[in-house]
Protein backbone atom coordinates (compact mmCIF):
# COMPACT_ATOMS: atom_id res chain seq x y z
CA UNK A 1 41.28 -25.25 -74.21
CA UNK A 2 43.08 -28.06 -76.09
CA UNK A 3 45.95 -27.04 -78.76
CA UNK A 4 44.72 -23.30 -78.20
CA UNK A 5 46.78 -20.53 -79.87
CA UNK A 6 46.60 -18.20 -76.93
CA UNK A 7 48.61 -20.43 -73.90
CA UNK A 8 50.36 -23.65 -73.72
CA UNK A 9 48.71 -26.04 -71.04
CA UNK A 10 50.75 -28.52 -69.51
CA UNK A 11 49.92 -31.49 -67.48
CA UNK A 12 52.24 -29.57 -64.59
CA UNK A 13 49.74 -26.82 -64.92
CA UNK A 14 47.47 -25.88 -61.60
CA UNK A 15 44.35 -23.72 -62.34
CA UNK A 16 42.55 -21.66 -59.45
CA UNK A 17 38.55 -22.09 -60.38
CA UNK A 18 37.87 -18.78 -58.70
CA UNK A 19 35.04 -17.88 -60.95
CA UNK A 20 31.37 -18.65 -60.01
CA UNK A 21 30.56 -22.11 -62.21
CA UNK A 22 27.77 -19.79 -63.89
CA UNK A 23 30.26 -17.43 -65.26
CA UNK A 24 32.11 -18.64 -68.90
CA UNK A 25 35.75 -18.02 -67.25
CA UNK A 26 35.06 -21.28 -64.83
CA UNK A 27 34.44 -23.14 -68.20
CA UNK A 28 38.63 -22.11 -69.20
CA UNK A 29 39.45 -22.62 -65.15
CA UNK A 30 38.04 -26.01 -65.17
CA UNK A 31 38.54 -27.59 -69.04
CA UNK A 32 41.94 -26.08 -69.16
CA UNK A 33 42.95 -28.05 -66.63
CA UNK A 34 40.94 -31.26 -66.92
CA UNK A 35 41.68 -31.90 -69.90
CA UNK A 36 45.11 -31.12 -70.19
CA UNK A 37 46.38 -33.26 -67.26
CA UNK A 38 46.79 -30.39 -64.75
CA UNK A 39 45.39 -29.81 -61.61
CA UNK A 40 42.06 -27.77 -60.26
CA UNK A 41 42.35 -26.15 -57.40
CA UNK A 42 38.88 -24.89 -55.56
CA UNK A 43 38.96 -21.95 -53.96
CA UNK A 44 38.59 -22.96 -50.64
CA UNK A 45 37.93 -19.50 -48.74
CA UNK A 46 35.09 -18.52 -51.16
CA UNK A 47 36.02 -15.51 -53.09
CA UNK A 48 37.91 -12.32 -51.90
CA UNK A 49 40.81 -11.38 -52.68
CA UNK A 50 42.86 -12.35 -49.57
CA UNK A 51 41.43 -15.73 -50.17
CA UNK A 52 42.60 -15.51 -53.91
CA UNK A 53 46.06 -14.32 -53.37
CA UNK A 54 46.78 -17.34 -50.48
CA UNK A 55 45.44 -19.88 -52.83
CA UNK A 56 48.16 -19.33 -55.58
CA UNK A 57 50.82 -18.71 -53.02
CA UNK A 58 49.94 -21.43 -51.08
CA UNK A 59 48.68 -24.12 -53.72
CA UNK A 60 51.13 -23.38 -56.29
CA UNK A 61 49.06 -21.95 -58.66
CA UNK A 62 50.15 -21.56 -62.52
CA UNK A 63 47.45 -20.55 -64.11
CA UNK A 64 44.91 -17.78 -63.07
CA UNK A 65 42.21 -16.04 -64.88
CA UNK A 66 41.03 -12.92 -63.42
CA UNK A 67 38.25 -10.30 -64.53
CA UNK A 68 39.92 -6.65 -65.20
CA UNK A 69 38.47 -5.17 -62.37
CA UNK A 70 39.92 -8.17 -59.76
CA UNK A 71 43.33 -8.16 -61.86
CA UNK A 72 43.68 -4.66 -60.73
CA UNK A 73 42.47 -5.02 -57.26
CA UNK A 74 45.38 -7.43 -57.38
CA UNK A 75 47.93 -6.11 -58.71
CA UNK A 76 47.38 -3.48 -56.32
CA UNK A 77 47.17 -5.24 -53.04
CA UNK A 78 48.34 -8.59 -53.74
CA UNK A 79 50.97 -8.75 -56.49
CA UNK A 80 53.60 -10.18 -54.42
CA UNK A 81 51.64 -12.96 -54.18
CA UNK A 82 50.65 -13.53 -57.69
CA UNK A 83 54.95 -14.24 -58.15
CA UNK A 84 54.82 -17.89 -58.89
CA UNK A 85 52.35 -17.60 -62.00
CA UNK A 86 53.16 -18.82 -65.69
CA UNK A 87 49.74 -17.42 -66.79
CA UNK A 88 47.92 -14.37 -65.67
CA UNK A 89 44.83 -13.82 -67.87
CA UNK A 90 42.55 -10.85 -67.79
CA UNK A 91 39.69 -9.67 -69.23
CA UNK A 92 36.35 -8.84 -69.58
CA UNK A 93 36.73 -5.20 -69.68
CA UNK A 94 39.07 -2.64 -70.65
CA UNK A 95 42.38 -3.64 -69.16
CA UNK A 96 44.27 -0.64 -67.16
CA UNK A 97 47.85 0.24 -68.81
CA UNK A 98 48.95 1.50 -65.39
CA UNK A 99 48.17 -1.90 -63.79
CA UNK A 100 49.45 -3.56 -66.78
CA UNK A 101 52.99 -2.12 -66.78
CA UNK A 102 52.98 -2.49 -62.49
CA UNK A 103 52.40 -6.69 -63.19
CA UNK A 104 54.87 -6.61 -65.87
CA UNK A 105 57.76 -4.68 -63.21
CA UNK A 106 56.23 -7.09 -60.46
CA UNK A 107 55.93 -10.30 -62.07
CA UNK A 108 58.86 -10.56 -64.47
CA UNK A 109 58.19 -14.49 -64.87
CA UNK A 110 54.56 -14.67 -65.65
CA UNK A 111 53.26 -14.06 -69.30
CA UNK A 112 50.42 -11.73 -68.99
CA UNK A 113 47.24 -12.30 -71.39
CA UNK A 114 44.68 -9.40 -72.31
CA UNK A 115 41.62 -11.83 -72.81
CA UNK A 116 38.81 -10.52 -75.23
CA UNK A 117 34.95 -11.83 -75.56
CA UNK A 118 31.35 -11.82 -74.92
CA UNK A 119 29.92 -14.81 -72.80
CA UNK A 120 28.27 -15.85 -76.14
CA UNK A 121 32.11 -16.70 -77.50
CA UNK A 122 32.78 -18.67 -74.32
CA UNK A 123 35.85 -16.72 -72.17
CA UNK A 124 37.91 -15.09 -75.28
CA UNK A 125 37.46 -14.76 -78.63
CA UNK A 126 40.77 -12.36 -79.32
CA UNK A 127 43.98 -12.67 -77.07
CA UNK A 128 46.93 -10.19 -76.90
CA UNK A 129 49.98 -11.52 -75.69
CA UNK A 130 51.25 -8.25 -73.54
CA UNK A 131 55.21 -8.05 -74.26
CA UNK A 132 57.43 -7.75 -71.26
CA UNK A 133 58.01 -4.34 -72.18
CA UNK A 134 55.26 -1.73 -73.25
CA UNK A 135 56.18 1.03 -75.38
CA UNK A 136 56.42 4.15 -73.31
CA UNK A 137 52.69 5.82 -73.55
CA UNK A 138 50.19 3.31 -74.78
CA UNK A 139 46.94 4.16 -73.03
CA UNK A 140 45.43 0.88 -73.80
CA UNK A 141 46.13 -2.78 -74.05
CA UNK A 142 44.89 -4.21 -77.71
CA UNK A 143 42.33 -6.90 -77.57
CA UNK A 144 44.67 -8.69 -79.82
CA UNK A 145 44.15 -11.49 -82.59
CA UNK A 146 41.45 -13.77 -83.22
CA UNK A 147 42.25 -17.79 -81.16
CA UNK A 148 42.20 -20.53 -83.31
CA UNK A 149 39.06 -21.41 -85.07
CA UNK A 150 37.42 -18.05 -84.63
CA UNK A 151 37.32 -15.09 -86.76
CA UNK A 152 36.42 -11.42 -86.33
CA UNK A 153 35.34 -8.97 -88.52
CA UNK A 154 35.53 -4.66 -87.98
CA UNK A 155 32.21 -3.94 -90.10
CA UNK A 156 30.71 -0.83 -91.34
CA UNK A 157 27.11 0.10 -90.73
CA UNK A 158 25.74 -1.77 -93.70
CA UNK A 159 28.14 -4.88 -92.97
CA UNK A 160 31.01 -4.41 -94.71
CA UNK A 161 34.16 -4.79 -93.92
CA UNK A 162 36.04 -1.69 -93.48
CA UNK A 163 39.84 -0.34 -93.99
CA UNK A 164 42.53 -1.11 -91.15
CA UNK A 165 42.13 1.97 -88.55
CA UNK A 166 38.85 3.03 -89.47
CA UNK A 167 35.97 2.36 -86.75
CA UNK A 168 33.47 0.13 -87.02
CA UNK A 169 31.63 -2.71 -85.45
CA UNK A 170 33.39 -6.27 -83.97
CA UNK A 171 31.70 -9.38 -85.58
CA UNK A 172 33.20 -12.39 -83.82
């Protein structure tokens, strides 16, 4: 969480620790802003979504990391409220295009961030900035590039690395 490649934390920065401390996200929720000089705000209504979307309006929030499912729960429901983000992270399964191009038209100002990885990789091992505009069509959000000091590999059955658009298997 310090001199990432995947989001610039400031000291000016206010995180929402909405995840369970047992889950990996409240690991980015709480380093990221420790130990970048921002804030940490607890959520103080325990978790919902009401509870979620009055914290970053009311708290000024900057930075949020939400699991797909919750990301589209809010961008349903509670997008207005999501307006004064920098940050908007999601992940943890497949992101939803549909919701993805409704945050984009909703919140013009925040940089959304498809977050990739398995709890053994600790929150994200890929990123994907999403561009303020999607192409017209995509039916899914890439998992994007590797963050700093990680690599990934697409491997073949036996382990080998195989040709750009041919299937195979992630090794992080």
């Amino acid at each position: 969480v310090r001199n990432n490649d995947f989001i610039t934390i400031t000291p000016d920065d206010v995180f929402l620790q909405a995840a369970p401390v047992s889950f990996d996200a409240s690991l980015l929720e709480i380093y990221g802003a420790l130990l970048n000089g921002g804030r940490l705000i607890l959520l103080p209504d325990g978790p919902g979504l009401e509870s979620i979307a009055s914290a970053v309006r009311d708290q000024g929030v900057t930075t949020l990391w939400l699991t797909s499912g919750l990301f589209q729960l809010m961008i349903d429901e509670h997008a207005d409220s999501l307006k004064g983000l920098r940050h908007l992270l999601a992940g943890g399964d497949v992101l939803s295009a549909s919701h993805v191009r409704k945050a984009l038209e909703s919140l013009p100002g925040t940089k959304l961030i498809n977050g990739y990885g398995p709890t053994e990789s600790t929150t994200f091992a890929c990123c994907y900035r999403i561009p303020h505009r999607l192409e017209d069509g995509p039916s899914s959000i890439p998992i994007g590039r590797p963050i700093s000091n990680t690599r990934v590999y697409v491997l073949d059955a036996d382990g080998n690395p195989v040709p750009i658009g041919v299937p195979g298997e992630l090794y992080i």
